[in-house]
Structure formats: structure tokens, C-alpha cells
Protein backbone atom coordinates (compact mmCIF):
# COMPACT_ATOMS: atom_id res chain seq x y z
CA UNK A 1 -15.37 -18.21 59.32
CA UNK A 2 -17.41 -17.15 56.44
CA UNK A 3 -17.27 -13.99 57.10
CA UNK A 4 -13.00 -14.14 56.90
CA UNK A 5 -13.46 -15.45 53.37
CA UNK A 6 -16.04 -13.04 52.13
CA UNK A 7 -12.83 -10.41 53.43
CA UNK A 8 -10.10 -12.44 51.69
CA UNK A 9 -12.34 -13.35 48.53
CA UNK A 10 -12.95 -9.48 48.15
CA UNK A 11 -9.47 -8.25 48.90
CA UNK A 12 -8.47 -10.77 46.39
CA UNK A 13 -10.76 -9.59 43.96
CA UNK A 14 -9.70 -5.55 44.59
CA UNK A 15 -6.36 -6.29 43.78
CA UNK A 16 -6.92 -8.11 40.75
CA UNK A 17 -8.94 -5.56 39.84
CA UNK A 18 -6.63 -2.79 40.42
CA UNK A 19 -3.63 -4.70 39.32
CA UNK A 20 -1.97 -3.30 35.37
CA UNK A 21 -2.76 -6.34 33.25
CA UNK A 22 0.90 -6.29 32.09
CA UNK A 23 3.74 -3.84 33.06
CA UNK A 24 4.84 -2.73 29.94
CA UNK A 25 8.77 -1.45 29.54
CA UNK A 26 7.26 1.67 28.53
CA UNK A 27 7.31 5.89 29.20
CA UNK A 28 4.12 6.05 30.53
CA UNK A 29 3.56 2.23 31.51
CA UNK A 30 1.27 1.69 28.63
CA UNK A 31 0.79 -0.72 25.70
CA UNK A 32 2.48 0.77 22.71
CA UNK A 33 1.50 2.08 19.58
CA UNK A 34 0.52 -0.09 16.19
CA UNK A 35 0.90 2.83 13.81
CA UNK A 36 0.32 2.42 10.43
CA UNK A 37 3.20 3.13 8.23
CA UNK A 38 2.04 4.86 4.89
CA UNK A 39 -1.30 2.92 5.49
CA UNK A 40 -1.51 -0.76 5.21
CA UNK A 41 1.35 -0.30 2.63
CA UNK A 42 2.04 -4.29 2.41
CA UNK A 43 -0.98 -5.22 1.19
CA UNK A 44 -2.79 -1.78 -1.04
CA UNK A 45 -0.99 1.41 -2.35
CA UNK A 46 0.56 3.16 0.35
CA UNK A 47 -1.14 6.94 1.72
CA UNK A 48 -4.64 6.47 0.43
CA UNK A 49 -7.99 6.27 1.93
CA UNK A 50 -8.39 2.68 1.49
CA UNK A 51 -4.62 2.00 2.51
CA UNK A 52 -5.42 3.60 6.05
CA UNK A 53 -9.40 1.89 5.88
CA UNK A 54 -7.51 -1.18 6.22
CA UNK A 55 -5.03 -0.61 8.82
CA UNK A 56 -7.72 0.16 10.78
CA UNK A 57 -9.53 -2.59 10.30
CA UNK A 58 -6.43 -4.69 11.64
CA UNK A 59 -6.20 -2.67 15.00
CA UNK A 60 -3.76 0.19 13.82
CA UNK A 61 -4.11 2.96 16.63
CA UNK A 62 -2.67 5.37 14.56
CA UNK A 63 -2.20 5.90 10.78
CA UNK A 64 0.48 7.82 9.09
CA UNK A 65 -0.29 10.81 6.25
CA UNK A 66 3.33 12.10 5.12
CA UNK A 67 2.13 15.63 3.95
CA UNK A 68 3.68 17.50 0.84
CA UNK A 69 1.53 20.49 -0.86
CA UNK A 70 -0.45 21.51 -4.09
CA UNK A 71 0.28 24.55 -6.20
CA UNK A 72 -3.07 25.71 -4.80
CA UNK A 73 -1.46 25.29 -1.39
CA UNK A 74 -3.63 22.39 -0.16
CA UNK A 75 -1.74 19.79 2.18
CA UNK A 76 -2.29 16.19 0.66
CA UNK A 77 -0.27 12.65 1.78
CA UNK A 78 2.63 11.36 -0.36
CA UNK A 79 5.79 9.97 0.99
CA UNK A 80 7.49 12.62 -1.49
CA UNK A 81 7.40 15.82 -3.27
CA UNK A 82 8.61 13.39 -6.45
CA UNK A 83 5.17 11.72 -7.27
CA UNK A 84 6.11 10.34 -10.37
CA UNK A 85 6.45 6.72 -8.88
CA UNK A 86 3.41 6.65 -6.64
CA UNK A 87 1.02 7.38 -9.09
CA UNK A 88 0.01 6.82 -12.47
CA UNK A 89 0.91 10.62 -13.71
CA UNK A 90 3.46 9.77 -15.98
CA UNK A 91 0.66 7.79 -18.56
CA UNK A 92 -1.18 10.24 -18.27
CA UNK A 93 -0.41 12.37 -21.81
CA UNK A 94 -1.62 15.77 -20.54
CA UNK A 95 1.12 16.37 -17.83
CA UNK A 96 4.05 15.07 -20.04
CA UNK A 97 4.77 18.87 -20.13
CA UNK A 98 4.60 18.99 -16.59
CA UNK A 99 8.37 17.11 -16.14
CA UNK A 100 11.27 19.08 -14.67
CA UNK A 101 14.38 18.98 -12.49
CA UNK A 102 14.68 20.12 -9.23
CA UNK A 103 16.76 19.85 -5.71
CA UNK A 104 15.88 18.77 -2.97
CA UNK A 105 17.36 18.31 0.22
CA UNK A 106 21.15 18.48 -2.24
CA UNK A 107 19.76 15.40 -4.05
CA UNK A 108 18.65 16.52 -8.13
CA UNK A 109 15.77 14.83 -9.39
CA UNK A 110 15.34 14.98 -13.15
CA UNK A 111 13.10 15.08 -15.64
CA UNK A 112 9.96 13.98 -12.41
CA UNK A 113 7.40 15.35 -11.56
CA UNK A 114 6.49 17.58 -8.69
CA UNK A 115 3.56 17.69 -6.07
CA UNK A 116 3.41 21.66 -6.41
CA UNK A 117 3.16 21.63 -10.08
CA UNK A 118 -0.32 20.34 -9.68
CA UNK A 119 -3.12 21.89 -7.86
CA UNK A 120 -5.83 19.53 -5.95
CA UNK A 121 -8.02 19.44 -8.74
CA UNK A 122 -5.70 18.37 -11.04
CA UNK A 123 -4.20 16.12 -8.27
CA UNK A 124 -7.31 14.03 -8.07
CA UNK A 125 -7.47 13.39 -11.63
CA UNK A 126 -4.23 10.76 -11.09
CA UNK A 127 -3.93 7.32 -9.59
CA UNK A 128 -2.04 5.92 -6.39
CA UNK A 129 0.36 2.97 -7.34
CA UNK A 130 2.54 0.10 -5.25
CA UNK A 131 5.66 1.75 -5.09
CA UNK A 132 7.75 -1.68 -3.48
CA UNK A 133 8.33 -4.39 -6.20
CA UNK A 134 7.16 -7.65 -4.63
CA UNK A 135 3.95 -6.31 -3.33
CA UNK A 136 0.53 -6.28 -5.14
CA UNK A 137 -0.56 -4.01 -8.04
CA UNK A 138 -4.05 -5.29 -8.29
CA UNK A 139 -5.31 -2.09 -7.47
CA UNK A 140 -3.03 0.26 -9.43
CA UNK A 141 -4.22 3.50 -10.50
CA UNK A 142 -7.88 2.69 -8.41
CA UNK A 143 -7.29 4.89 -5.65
CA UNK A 144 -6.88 8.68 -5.30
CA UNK A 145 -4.67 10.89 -3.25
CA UNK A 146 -6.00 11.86 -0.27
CA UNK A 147 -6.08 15.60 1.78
CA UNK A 148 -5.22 16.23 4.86
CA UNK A 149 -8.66 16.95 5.46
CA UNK A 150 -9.96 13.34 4.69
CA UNK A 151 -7.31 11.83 6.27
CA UNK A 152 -8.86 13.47 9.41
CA UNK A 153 -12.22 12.91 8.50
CA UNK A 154 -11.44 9.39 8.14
CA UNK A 155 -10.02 9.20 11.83
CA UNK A 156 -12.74 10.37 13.62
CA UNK A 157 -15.41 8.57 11.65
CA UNK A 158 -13.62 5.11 12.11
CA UNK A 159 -13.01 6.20 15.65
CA UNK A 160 -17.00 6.67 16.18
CA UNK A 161 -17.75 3.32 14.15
CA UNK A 162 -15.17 1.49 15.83
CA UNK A 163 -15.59 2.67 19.32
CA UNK A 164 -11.87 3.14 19.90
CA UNK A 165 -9.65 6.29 19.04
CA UNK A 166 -7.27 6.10 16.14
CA UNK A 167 -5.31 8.63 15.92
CA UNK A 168 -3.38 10.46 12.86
CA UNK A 169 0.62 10.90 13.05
CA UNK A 170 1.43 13.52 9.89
CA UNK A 171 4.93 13.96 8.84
CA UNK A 172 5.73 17.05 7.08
CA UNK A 173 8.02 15.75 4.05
CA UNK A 174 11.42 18.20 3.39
CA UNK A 175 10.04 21.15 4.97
CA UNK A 176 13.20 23.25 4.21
CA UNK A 177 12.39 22.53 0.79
CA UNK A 178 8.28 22.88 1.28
CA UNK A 179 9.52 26.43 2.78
CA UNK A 180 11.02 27.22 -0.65
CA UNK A 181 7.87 25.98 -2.17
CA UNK A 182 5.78 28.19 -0.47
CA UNK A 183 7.95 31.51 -0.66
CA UNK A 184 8.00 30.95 -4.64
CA UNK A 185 4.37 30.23 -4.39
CA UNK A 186 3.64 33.89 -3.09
CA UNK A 187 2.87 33.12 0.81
CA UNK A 188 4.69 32.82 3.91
CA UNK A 189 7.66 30.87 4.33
CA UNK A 190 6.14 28.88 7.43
CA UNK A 191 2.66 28.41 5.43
CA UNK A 192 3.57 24.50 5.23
CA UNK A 193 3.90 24.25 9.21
CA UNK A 194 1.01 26.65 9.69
CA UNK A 195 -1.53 24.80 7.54
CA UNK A 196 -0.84 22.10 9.21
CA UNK A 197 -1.45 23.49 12.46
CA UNK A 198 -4.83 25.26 11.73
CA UNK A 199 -6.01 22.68 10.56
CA UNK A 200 -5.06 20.60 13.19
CA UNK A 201 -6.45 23.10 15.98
CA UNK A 202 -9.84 23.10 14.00
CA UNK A 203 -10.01 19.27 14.36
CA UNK A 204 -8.70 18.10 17.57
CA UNK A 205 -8.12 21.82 19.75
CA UNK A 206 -4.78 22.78 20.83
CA UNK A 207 -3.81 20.43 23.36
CA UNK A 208 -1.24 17.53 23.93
CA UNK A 209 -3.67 14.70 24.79
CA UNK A 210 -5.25 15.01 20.91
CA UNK A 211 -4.93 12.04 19.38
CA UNK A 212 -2.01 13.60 17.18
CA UNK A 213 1.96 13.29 16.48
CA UNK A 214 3.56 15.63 14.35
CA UNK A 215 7.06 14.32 13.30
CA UNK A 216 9.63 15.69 11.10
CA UNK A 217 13.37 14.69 10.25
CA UNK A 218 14.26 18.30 10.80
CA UNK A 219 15.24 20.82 13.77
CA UNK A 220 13.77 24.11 13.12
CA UNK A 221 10.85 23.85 12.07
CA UNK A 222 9.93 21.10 15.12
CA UNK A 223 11.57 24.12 17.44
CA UNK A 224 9.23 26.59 15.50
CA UNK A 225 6.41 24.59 15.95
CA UNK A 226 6.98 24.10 19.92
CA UNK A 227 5.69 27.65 19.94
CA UNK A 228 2.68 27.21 18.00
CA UNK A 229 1.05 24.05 19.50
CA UNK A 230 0.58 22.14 22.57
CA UNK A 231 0.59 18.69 20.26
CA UNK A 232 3.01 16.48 20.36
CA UNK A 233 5.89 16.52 18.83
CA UNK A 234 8.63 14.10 17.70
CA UNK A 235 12.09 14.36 16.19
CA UNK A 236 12.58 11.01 13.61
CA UNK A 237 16.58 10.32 13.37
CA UNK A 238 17.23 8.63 10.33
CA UNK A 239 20.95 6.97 8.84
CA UNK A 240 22.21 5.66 5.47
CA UNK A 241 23.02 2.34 6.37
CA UNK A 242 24.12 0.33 9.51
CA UNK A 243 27.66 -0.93 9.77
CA UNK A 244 28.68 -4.58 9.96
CA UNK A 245 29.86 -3.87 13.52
CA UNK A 246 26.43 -2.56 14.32
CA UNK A 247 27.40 0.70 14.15
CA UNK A 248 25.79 3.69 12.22
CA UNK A 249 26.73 4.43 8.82
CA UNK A 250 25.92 8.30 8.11
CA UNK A 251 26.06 9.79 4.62
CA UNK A 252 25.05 12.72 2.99
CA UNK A 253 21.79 13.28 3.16
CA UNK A 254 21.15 10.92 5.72
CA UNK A 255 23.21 11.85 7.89
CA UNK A 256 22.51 15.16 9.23
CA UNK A 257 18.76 16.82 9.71
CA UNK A 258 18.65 19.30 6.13
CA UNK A 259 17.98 22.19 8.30
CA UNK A 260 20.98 21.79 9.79
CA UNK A 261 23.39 20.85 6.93
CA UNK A 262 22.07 23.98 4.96
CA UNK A 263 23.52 26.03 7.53
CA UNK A 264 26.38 24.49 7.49
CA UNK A 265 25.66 22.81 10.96
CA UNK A 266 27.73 19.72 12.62
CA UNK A 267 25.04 18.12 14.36
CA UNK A 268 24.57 14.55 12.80
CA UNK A 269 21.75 12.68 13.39
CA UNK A 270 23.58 10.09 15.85
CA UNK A 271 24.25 12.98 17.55
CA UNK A 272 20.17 13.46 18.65
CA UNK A 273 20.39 10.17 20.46
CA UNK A 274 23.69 10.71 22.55
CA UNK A 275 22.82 11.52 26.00
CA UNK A 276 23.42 15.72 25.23
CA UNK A 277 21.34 15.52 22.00
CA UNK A 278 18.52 14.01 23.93
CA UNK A 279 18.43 16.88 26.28
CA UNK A 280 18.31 18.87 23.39
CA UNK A 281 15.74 17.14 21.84
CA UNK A 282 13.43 17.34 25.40
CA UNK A 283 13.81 21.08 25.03
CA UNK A 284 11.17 21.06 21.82
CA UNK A 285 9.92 17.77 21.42
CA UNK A 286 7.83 15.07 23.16
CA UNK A 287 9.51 11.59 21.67
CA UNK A 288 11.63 10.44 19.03
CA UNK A 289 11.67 8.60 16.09
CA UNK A 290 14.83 6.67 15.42
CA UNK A 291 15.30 4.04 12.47
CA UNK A 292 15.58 0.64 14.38
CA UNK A 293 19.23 -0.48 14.48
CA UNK A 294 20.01 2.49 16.59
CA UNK A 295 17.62 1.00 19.23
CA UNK A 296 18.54 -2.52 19.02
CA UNK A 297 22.72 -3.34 18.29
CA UNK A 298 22.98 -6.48 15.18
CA UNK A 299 26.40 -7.23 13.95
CA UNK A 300 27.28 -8.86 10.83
CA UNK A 301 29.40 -11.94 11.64
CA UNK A 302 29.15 -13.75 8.30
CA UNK A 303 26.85 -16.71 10.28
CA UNK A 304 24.20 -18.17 8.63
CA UNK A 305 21.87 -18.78 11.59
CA UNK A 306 18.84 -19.35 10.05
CA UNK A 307 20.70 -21.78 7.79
CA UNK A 308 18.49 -20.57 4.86
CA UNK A 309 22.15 -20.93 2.56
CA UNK A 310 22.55 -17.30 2.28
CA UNK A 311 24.05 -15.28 4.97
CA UNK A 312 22.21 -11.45 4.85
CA UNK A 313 20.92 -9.02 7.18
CA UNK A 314 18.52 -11.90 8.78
CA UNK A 315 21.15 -13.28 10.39
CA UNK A 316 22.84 -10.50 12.06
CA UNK A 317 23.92 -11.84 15.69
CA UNK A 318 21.57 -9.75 17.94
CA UNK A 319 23.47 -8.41 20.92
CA UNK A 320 20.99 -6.37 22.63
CA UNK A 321 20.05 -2.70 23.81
CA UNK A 322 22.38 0.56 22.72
CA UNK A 323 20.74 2.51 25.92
CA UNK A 324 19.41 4.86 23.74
CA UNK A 325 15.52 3.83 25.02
CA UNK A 326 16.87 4.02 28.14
CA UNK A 327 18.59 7.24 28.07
CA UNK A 328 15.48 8.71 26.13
CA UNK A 329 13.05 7.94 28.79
CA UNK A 330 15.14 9.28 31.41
CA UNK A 331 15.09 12.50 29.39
CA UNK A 332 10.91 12.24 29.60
CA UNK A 333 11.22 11.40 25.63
CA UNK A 334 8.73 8.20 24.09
CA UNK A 335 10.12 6.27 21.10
CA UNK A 336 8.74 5.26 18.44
CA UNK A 337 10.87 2.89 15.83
CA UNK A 338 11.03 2.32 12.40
CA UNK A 339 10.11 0.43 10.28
CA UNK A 340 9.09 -2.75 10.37
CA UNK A 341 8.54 -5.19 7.03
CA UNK A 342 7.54 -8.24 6.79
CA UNK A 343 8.94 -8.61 3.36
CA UNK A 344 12.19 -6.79 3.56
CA UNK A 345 14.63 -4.82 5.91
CA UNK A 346 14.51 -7.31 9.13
CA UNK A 347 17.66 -7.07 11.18
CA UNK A 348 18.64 -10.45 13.10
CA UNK A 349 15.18 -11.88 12.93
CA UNK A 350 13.70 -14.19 10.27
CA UNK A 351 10.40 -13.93 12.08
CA UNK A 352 8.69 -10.55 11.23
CA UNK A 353 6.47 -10.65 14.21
CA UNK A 354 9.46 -11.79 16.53
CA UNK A 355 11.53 -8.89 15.58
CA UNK A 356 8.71 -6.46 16.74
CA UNK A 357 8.62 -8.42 20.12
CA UNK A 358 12.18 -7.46 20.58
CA UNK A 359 11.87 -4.11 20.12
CA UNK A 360 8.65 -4.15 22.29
CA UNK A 361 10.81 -6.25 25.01
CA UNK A 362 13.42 -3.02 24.78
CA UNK A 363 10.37 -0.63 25.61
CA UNK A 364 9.79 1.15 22.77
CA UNK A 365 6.58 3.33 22.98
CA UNK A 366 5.60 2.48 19.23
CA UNK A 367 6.00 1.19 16.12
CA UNK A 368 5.95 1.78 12.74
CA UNK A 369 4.60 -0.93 10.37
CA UNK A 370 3.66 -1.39 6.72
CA UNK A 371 1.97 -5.15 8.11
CA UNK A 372 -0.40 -3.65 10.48
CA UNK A 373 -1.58 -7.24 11.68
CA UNK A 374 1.82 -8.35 12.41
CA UNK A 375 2.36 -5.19 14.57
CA UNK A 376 -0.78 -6.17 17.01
CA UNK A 377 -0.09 -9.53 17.10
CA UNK A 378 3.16 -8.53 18.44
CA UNK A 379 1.38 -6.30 21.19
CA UNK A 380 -1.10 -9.35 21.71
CA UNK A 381 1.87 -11.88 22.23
CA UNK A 382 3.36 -10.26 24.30
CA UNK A 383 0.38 -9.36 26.46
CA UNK A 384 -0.31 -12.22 29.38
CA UNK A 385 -3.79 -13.36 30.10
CA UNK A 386 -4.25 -13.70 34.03
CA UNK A 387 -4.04 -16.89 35.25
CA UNK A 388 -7.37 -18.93 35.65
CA UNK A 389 -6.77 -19.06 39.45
CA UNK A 390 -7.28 -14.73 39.04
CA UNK A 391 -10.62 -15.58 37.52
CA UNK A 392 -11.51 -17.52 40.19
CA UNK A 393 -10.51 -15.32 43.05
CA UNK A 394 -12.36 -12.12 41.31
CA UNK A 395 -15.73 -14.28 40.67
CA UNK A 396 -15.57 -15.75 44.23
CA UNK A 397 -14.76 -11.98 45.53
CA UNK A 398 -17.77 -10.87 43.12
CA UNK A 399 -20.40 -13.81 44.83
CA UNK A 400 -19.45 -13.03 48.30
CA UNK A 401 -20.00 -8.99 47.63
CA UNK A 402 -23.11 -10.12 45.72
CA UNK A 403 -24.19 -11.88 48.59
CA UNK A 404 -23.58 -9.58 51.56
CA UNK A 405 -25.55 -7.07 49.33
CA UNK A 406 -28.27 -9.64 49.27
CA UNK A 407 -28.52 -10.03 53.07
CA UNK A 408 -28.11 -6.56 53.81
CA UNK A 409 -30.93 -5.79 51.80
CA UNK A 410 -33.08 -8.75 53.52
CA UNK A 411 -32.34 -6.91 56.78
């Protein structure tokens, strides 16, 4: 008799052992990804050292350096080419001369300035500033851009001190236009993409389990990069706006990858995420990127249903799954979504942390937050602890084993 529990306490105990704690709606069956969005962007100014520090601290897995480059060609992490508006350059009277007009990606900006007008040096000399009204300046102009480099260094030093791997996701910003850069700089036209590369190979090897993403909003150069590293790779699809029917609103230049529109190309970014263009996208790529509402369908029905007296994208009727996770996953493809604000841009939810669990629920393999906190309490939510009865069974399966060991030894 005691013997036939000791058998049933242990195979109890086995299986909750070997049991998933939670069988996530994912690719590979996982949790998915907090990563950090800019940084900790809703709470310090976005793509600097102390921006990612701080996602860290609140459980990001992986932090977010969009790249641009220096006139000295050194890769550094600002959401754009333009830095005029995320950092304190333009009070700053020794680059007033440094203002000009330039294209890019068909858009004219004038009288900004430039990333490649500045080397490193001259870089490090400016501030970082909030670049979302609403959100706190307190630290204005305190913190310094950041290199790829540190960004890196960074990673692995809070990976060693934390005891858990966070990971880096670059994005190389406009690299049709970065190309241009570099030509009229005097080097290579891919020097942008192959920076990036060596020095990604230096850090982390050549191989698709580093703790790595590389993303772009363009074709080509994700295609050219397929044959220079084993990382992964993902193709973000981006939009202008979403329709009130749910649909996708596409407008120049949001509605076609650069690459492809320079060239005259039809291929529209809604096109990436049919069932063809995410064959395509397997071909070169390991995942996708897509803004949210092409993930998750909201319609605009005029109802004010969280009776807050103002009827806005909050209270979009949600009515469920487009099949594009689906579709991707059958194509071997992980998504990650964008992005997700507590302070602005939530589609059908009030809740910031509820909207994440709905995307989460669809099975997306990531997401992209500026409220890094909100993101893993998401993940945590949504997360069961076993049942106190599974305690039981595993501690009574761990006396019994403990106790046969006892005897046996005895013998």
C-alpha cells in the first residue's frame, strides 16, 4: 500500500515537473518578449543609456537602439537622422551653421539638423530630450547619445549583474537614405549594414541564437543582409493610419517599404502580411514586425463604451484576430507588435495593460513598449500559478523519493 503511493506521489510529481507552466499561443511555445521601445521612453528621454538602464530594471528582455550614423561613420541610437528634436542641438550657438534641408525617404526636412553633419565627438557634446509632450523633461539635456558600442556593452554587463540575458534589437533607420549617406561620405554603399554586422559578429558571433534582432522597414537591405549573417532578422510593416472600418489606411510614405517605392515597386506594405507576402518574407527573414491594428481588427462605430463623454480611438469595438498571426506562424515567421503606450495610441482598450493581454491572447511573440512595467505585468497576468493541490503532489512525490533514498541507503 505504501509502496503504490510512493509510485503515484512520484509520477505525480514527474509530470508536474515536466509539465510547460503555461502554453503560450506562441511560435516556439514560449513566453514572449518585453522589449523596450526606444528605452523606457515613458518615463526618461528615449535611446540613452539611462533610458535602457531602466527598462531593464523593470524586466525588459530586450532593449531597442534605432541606429543612424556620424560623419566619422560611427553607428549611434536616434529614432531619426533629424536630431534636432531629440536633443538640445539647436541652443547650442556653435552648430546654428550646421542647419540644412534635405530628403529623406520623399519627405523634405528644412532648415534641421542632420546626424551625419556631426561626428561622435561633436555628437557627445549635445543633450538627449523628451521628444512626446505629456511626458517628463526633468532630465532634459542630462543624458548623452549613446554608440552602438555602449549599447552593447550595456547588455552584457546588465545581463552578468542581473543573471538573466537581455538582449539588444537595433533598427537601422532609412537605410536607402543611410546608403546615400555613406556613398557621399567616401565608403561603400552597404557600410551602414556592414558596420552593423561587424560589430555585431565581434560581440555575440555569427549565429541565430545571439541574443539579437535586426529589423528594418525595408526589403533589400534585410535580403542583403540574409547573406551576411546567421542573426535574426525581421521585416517591421508599418501604415499611415487605420480606417474606421478597421481597415488599413496606406499613404505615401507609409505605405510602401522606401526601397521599394524608389524603384518604382507595387508592393505595399499590407501586401507583406497577405498570405503570398509572408512567403516572401520567410524567404529572408525570421519574424515580422507589424504596427498593431493589422494584428488585432477595431472598428470605429461612434460608441462611447468607456462612457468617458468623448468617443475616440479607446472605444473602437474590438472584433478580434485578422489571421495574420496565424498565417505568419504557419509560414515559420514570430511577431512582434507595435507599439504599445500607456499614454496615447490604445486601440479599443482604456486599460493599457489589458490591451497588451489581447495581443498576448492572439499569440504574438513580442512586444514593443515605451511602459516597460506595463509590458511584464501583462506577461505576469497572464501567466497561471499551479494550483496549490500541484504543490502538494510534487512535495509529497519529493518526501516519498526522499525517503526510499533514505532506506535504501540504511540497507
Amino acid at each position: 500500500m505504501q509502496t503504490k503511493f510512493i509510485l503515484s506521489a512520484l509520477a505525480a510529481a514527474c509530470a508536474f515537473a515536466a509539465a510547460p507552466a503555461f502554453a503560450w499561443n506562441t511560435l516556439d511555445g514560449k513566453a514572449p518578449l518585453v522589449i523596450a521601445h526606444r528605452g523606457a521612453s515613458g518615463y526618461l528621454p528615449e535611446h540613452t543609456i539611462e533610458g535602457y538602464t531602466k527598462a531593464i530594471e523593470l524586466g525588459a528582455n530586450f532593449i531597442e537602439p534605432d541606429l543612424v550614423m556620424t560623419k566619422d561613420g560611427v553607428l549611434v541610437a536616434r529614432h531619426e537622422p533629424i536630431i534636432g528634436a531629440s536633443t538640445n542641438v539647436a541652443s547650442l550657438a556653435q552648430f546654428a551653421g550646421r542647419k540644412t534641408t534635405k530628403t529623406i525617404d520623399g519627405v523634405t526636412y528644412a532648415n534641421e539638423y542632420f546626424v551625419e553633419d556631426f561626428t561622435l565627438a561633436e555628437l557627445k557634446t549635445l543633450g538627449a530630450m523628451q521628444t512626446r509632450a505629456g511626458r517628463p523633461t526633468t532630465f532634459d539635456g542630462q543624458f548623452k547619445v549613446p554608440t552602438l558600442d555602449e549599447v552593447i556593452a550595456l547588455a552584457k554587463a546588465k545581463s552578468i549583474e542581473t543573471g538573466r540575458t537581455i538582449g539588444i534589437y537595433p533598427e537601422l533607420k532609412h537605410s536607402t537614405y543611410m546608403q546615400g549617406v555613406s556613398v557621399a561620405q567616401g565608403r561603400s554603399k552597404s557600410y551602414f549594414e556592414d558596420k552593423l554586422v561587424s560589430t555585431l559578429h565581434a560581440a555575440y558571433g555569427n549565429q541565430a541564437n545571439a541574443p539579437v534582432f535586426i529589423q528594418s522597414f525595408e526589403v533589400s537591405n534585410l535580403q542583403y543582409l540574409n547573406t551576411k549573417t546567421d542573426i535574426k532578422l525581421v521585416q517591421l510593416v508599418d501604415a499611415d493610419d487605420v480606417n474606421a472600418d478597421g481597415s488599413m489606411s496606406l499613404v505615401a510614405p507609409y505605405d510602401k517599404p522606401f526601397d521599394i517605392a524608389k524603384k518604382g515597386g507595387k508592393l505595399t506594405f499590407a501586401d507583406l502580411v497577405s498570405d503570398v507576402g509572408l512567403s516572401f518574407v520567410a524567404t529572408y527573414a525570421d519574424g515580422i514586425g507589424p504596427w498593431k491594428p493589422y494584428l488585432l481588427k477595431t472598428v470605429a462605430d461612434g460608441v462611447d463604451r468607456n462612457g468617458d463623454g468623448a468617443v475616440n480611438g479607446k472605444d473602437r469595438r474590438v472584433d478580434g484576430s485578422t489571421g495574420v498571426v496565424e498565417s505568419a506562424h504557419a509560414n515559420g515567421l514570430f511577431v512582434h507588435t507595435w507599439t504599445f503606450r500607456n499614454d496615447a495610441s490604445m486601440l479599443g482598450f482604456s486599460d493599457p495593460q489589458k490591451e497588451i493581454e489581447a495581443y498576448l491572447k492572439l499569440g504574438v511573440d513580442g512586444i514593443f513598449t515605451d511602459f516597460t512595467d506595463t509590458g511584464v505585468a501583462a506577461v505576469a497576468a497572464l501567466t497561471p500559478v499551479p494550483e496549490p493541490e500541484s504543490y502538494a503532489l510534487l512535495l509529497a512525490g519529493l518526501g516519498a523519493l526522499g525517503l526510499v533514498v533514505r532506506r535504501r541507503r540504511a540497507a
